[in-house]
PDB file of N, CA and C in Angstrom:
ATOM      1  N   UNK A   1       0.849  -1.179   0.000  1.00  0.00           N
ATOM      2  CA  UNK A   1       0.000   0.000   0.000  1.00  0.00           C
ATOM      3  C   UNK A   1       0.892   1.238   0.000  1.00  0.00           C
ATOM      4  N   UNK A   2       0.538   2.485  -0.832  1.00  0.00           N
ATOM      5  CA  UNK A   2       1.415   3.567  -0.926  1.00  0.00           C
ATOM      6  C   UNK A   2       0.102   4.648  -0.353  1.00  0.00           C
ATOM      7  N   UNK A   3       0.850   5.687  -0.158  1.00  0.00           N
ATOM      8  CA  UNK A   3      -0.142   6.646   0.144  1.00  0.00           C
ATOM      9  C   UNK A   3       0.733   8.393  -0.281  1.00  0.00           C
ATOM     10  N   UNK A   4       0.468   9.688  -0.361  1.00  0.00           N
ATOM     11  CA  UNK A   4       0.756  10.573   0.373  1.00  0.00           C
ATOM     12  C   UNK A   4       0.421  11.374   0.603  1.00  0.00           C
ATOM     13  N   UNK A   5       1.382  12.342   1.245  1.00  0.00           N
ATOM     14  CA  UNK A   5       0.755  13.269   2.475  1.00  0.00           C
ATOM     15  C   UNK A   5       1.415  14.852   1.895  1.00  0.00           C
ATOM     16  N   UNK A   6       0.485  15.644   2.174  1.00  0.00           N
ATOM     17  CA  UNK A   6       0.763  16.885   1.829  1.00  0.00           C
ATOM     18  C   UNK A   6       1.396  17.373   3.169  1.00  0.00           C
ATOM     19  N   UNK A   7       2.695  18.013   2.772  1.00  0.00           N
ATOM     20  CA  UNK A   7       3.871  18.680   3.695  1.00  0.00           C
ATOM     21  C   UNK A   7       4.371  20.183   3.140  1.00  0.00           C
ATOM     22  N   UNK A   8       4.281  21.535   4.588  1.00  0.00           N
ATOM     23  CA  UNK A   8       4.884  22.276   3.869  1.00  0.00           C
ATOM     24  C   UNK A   8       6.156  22.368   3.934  1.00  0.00           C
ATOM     25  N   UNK A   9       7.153  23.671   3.122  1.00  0.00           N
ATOM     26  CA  UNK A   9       8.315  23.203   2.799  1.00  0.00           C
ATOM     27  C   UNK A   9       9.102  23.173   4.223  1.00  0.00           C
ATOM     28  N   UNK A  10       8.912  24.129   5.184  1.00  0.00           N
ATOM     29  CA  UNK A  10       9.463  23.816   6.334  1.00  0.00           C
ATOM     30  C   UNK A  10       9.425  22.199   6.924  1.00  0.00           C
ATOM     31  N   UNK A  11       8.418  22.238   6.855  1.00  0.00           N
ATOM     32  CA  UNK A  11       7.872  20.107   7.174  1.00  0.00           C
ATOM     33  C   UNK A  11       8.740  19.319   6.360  1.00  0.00           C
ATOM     34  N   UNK A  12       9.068  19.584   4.943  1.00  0.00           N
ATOM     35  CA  UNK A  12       9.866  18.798   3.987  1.00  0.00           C
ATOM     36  C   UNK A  12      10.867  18.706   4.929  1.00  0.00           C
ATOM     37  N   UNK A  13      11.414  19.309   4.929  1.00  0.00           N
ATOM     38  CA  UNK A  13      13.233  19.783   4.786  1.00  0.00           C
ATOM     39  C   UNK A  13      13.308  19.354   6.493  1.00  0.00           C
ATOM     40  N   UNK A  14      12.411  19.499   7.204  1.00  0.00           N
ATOM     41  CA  UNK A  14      12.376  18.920   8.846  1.00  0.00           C
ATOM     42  C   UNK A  14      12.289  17.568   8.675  1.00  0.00           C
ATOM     43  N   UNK A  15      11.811  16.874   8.037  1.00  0.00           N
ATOM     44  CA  UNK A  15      11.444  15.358   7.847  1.00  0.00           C
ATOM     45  C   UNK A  15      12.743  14.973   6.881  1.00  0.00           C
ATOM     46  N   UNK A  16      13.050  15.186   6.229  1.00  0.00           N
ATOM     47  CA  UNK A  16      14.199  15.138   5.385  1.00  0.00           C
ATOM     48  C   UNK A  16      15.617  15.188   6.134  1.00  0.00           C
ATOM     49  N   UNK A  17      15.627  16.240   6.831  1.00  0.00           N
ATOM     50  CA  UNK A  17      16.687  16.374   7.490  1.00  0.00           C
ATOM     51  C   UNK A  17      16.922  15.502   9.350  1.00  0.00           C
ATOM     52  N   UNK A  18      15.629  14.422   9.349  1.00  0.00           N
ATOM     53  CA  UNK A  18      15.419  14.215  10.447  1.00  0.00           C
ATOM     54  C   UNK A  18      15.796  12.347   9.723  1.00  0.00           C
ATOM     55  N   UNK A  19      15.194  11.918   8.474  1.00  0.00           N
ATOM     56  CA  UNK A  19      15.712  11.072   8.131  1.00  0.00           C
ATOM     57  C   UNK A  19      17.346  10.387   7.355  1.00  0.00           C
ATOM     58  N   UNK A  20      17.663  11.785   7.157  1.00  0.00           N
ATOM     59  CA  UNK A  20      19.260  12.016   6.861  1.00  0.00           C
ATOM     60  C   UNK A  20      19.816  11.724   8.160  1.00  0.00           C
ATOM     61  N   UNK A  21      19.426  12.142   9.303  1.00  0.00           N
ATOM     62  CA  UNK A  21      20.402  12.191  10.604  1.00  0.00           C
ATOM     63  C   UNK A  21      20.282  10.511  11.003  1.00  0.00           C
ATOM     64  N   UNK A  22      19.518   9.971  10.523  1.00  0.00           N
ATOM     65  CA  UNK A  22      19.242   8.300  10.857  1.00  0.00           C
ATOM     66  C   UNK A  22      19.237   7.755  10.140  1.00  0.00           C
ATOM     67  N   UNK A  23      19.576   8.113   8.502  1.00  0.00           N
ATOM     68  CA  UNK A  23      20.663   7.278   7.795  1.00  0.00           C
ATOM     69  C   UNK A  23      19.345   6.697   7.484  1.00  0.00           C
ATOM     70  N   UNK A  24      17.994   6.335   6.886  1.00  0.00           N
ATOM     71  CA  UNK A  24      17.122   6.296   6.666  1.00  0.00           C
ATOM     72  C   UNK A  24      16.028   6.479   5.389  1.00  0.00           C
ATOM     73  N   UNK A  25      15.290   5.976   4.621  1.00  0.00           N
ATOM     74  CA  UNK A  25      14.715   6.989   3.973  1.00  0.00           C
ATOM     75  C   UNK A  25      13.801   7.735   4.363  1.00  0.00           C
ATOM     76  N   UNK A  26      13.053   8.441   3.803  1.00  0.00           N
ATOM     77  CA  UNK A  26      12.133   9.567   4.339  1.00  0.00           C
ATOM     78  C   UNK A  26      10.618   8.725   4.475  1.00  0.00           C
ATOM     79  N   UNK A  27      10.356   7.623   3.604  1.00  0.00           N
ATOM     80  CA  UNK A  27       9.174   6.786   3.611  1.00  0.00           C
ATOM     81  C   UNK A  27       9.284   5.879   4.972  1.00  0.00           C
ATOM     82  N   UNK A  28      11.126   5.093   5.810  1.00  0.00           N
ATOM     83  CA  UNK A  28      10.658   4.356   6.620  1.00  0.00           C
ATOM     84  C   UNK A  28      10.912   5.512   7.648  1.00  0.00           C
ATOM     85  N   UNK A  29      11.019   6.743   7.671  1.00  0.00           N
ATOM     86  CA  UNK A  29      11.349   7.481   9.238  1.00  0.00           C
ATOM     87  C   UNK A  29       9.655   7.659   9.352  1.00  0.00           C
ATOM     88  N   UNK A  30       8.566   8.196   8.551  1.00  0.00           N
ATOM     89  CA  UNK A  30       7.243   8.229   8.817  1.00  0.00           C
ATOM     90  C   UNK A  30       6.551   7.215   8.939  1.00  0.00           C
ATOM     91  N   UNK A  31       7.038   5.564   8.229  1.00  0.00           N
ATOM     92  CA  UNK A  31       6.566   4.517   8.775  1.00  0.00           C
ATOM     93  C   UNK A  31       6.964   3.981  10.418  1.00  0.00           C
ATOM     94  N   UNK A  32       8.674   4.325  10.739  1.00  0.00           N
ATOM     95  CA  UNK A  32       8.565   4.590  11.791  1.00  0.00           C
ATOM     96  C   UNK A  32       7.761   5.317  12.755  1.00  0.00           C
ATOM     97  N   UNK A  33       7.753   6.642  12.892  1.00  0.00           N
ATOM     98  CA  UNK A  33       7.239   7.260  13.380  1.00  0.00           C
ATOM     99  C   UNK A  33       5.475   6.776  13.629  1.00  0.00           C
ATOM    100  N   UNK A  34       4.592   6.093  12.378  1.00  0.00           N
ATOM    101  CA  UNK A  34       3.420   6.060  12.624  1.00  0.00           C
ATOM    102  C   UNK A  34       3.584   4.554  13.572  1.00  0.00           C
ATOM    103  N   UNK A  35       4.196   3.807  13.259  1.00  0.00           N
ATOM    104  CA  UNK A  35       4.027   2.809  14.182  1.00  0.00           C
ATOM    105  C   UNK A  35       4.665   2.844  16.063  1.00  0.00           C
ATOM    106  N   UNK A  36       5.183   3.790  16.167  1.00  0.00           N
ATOM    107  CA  UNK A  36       5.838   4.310  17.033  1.00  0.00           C
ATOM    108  C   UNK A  36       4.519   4.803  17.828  1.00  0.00           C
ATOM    109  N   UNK A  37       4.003   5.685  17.735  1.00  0.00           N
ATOM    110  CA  UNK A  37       3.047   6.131  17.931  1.00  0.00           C
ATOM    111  C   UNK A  37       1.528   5.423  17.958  1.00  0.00           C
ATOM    112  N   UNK A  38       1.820   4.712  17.718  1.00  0.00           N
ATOM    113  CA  UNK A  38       0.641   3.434  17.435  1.00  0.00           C
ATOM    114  C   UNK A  38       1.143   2.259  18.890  1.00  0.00           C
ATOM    115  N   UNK A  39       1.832   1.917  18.989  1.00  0.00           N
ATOM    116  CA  UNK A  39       2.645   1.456  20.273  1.00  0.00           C
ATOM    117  C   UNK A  39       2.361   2.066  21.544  1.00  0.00           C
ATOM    118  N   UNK A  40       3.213   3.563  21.426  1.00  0.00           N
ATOM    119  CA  UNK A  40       2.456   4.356  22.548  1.00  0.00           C
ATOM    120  C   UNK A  40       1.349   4.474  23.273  1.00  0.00           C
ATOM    121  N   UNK A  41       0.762   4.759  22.159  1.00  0.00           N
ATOM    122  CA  UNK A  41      -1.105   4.651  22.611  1.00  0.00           C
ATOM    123  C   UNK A  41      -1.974   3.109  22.993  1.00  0.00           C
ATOM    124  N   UNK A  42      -0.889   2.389  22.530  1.00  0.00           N
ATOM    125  CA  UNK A  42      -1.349   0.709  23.158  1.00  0.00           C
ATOM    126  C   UNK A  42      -0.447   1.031  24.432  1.00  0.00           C
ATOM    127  N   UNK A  43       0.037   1.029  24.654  1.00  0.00           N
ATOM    128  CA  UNK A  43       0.818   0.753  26.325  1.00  0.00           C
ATOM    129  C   UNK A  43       0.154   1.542  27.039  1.00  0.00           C
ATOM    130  N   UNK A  44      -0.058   2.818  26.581  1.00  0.00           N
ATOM    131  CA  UNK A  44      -0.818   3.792  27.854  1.00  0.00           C
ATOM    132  C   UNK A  44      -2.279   3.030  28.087  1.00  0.00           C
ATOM    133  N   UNK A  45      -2.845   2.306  27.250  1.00  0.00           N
ATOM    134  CA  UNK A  45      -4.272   2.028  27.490  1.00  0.00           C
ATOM    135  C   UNK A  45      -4.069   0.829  27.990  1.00  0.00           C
ATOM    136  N   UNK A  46      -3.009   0.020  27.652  1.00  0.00           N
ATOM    137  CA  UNK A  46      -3.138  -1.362  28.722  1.00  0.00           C
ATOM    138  C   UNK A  46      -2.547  -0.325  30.223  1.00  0.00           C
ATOM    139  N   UNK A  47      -1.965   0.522  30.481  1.00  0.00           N
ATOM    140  CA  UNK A  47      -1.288   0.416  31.834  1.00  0.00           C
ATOM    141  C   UNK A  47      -2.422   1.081  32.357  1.00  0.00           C
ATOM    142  N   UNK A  48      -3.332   2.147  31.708  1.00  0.00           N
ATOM    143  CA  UNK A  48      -4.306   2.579  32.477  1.00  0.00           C
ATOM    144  C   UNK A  48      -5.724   1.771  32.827  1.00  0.00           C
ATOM    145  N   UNK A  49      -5.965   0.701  31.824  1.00  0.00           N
ATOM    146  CA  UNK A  49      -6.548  -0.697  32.231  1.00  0.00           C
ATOM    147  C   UNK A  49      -5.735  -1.469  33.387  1.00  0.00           C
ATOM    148  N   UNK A  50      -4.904  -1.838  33.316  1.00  0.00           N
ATOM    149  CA  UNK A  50      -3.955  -2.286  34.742  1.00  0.00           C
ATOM    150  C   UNK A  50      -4.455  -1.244  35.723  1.00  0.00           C
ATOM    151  N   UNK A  51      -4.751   0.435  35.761  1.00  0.00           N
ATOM    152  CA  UNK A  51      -4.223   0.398  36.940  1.00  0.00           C
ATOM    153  C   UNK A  51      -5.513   0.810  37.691  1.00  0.00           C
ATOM    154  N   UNK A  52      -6.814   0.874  36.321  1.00  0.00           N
ATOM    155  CA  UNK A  52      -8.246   0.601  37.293  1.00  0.00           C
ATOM    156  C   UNK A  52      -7.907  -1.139  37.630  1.00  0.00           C
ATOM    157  N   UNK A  53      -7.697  -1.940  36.512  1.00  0.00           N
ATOM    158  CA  UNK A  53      -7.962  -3.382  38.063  1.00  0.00           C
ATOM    159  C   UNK A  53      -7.376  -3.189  39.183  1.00  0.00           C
ATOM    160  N   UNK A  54      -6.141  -2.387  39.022  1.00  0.00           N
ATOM    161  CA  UNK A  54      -5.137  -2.544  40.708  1.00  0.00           C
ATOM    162  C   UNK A  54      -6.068  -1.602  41.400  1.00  0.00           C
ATOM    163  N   UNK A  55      -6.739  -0.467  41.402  1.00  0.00           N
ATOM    164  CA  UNK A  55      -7.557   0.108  42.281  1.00  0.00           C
ATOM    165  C   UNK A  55      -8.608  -0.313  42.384  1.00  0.00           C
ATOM    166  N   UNK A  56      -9.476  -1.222  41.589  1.00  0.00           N
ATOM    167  CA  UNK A  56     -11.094  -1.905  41.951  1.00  0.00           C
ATOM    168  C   UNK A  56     -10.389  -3.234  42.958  1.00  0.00           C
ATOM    169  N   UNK A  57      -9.167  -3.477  42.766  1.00  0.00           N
ATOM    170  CA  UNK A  57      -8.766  -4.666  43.496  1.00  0.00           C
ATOM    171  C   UNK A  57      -8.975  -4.418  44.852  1.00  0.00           C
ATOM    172  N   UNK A  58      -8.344  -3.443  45.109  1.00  0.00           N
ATOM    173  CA  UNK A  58      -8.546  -2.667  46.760  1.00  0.00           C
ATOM    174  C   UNK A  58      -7.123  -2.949  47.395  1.00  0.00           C
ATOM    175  N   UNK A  59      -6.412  -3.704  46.578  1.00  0.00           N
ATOM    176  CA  UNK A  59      -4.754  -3.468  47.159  1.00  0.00           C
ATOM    177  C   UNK A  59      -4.597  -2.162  47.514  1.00  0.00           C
ATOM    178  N   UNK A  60      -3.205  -1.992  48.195  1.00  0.00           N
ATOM    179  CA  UNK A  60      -2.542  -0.577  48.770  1.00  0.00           C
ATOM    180  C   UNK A  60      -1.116  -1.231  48.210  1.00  0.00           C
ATOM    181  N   UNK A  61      -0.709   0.127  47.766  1.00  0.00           N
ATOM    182  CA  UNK A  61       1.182   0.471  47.572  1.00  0.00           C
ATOM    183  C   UNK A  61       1.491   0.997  48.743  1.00  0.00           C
ATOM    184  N   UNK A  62       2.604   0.858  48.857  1.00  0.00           N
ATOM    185  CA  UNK A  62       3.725   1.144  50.718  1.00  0.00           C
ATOM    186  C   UNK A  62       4.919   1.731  49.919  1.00  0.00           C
ATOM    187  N   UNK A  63       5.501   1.988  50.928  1.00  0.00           N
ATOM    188  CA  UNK A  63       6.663   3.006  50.506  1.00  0.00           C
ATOM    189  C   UNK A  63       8.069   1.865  50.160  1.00  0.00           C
ATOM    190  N   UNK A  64       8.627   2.208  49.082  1.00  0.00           N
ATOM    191  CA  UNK A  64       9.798   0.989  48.987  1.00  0.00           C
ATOM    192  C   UNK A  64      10.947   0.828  50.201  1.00  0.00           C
ATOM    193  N   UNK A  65      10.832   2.009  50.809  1.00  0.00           N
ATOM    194  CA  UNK A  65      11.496   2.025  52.182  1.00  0.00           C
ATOM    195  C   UNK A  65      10.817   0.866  52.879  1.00  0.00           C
ATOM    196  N   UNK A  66      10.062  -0.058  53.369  1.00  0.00           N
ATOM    197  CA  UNK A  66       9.278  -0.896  53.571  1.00  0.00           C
ATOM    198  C   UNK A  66       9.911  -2.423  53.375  1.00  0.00           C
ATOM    199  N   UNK A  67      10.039  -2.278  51.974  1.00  0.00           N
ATOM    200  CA  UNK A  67      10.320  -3.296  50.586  1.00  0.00           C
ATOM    201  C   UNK A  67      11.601  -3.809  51.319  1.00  0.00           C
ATOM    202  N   UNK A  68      12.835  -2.666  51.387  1.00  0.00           N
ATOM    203  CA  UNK A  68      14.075  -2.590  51.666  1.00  0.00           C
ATOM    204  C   UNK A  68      14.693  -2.661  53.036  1.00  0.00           C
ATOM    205  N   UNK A  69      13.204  -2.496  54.168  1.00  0.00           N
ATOM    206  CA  UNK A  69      13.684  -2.972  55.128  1.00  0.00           C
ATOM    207  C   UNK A  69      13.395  -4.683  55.646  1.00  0.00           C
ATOM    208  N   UNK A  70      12.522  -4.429  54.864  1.00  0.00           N
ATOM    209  CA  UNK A  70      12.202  -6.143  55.152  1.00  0.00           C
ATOM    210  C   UNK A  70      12.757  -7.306  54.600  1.00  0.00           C
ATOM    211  N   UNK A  71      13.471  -6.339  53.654  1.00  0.00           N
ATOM    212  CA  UNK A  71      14.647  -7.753  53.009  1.00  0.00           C
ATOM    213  C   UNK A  71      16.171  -7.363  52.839  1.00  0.00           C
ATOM    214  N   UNK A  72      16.415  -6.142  54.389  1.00  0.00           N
ATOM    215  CA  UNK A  72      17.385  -6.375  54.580  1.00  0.00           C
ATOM    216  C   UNK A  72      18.173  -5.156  53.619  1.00  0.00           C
ATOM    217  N   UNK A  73      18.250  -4.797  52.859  1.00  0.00           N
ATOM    218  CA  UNK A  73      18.690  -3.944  51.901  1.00  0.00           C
ATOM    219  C   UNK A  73      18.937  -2.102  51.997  1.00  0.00           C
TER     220      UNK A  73
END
């Protein structure tokens, strides 16, 4: 699948000069970038799913000072 995207010339020459610095072409630094970003937004929504179960759970966090005295450390 091909696609593209309208860029102005400041945007060119920023994207251009951002895939030059990583030795790259300019098609995989925006395929990077979209999957990059696609990642992101999966981890934040599993950790913020994690962290309603850890609060409907009714556990408590303690201070790692706690952690470290009880095993000595």
């Amino acid at each position: 699948m091909s696609f593209s995207i309208r860029l102005s010339s400041e945007e060119k020459t920023l994207a251009e000069s951002y895939a030059k610095l990583h030795a790259i072409s300019l098609a995989q630094a925006f395929k990077d970038a979209l999957f990059e970003k696609i990642e992101d937004e999966y981890d934040i929504s599993v950790a913020a799913e994690s962290y309603d179960e850890y609060e409907k759970s009714g556990k408590k966090s303690r201070p790692i000072s706690e952690l470290w005295e009880e095993t000595g450390i």
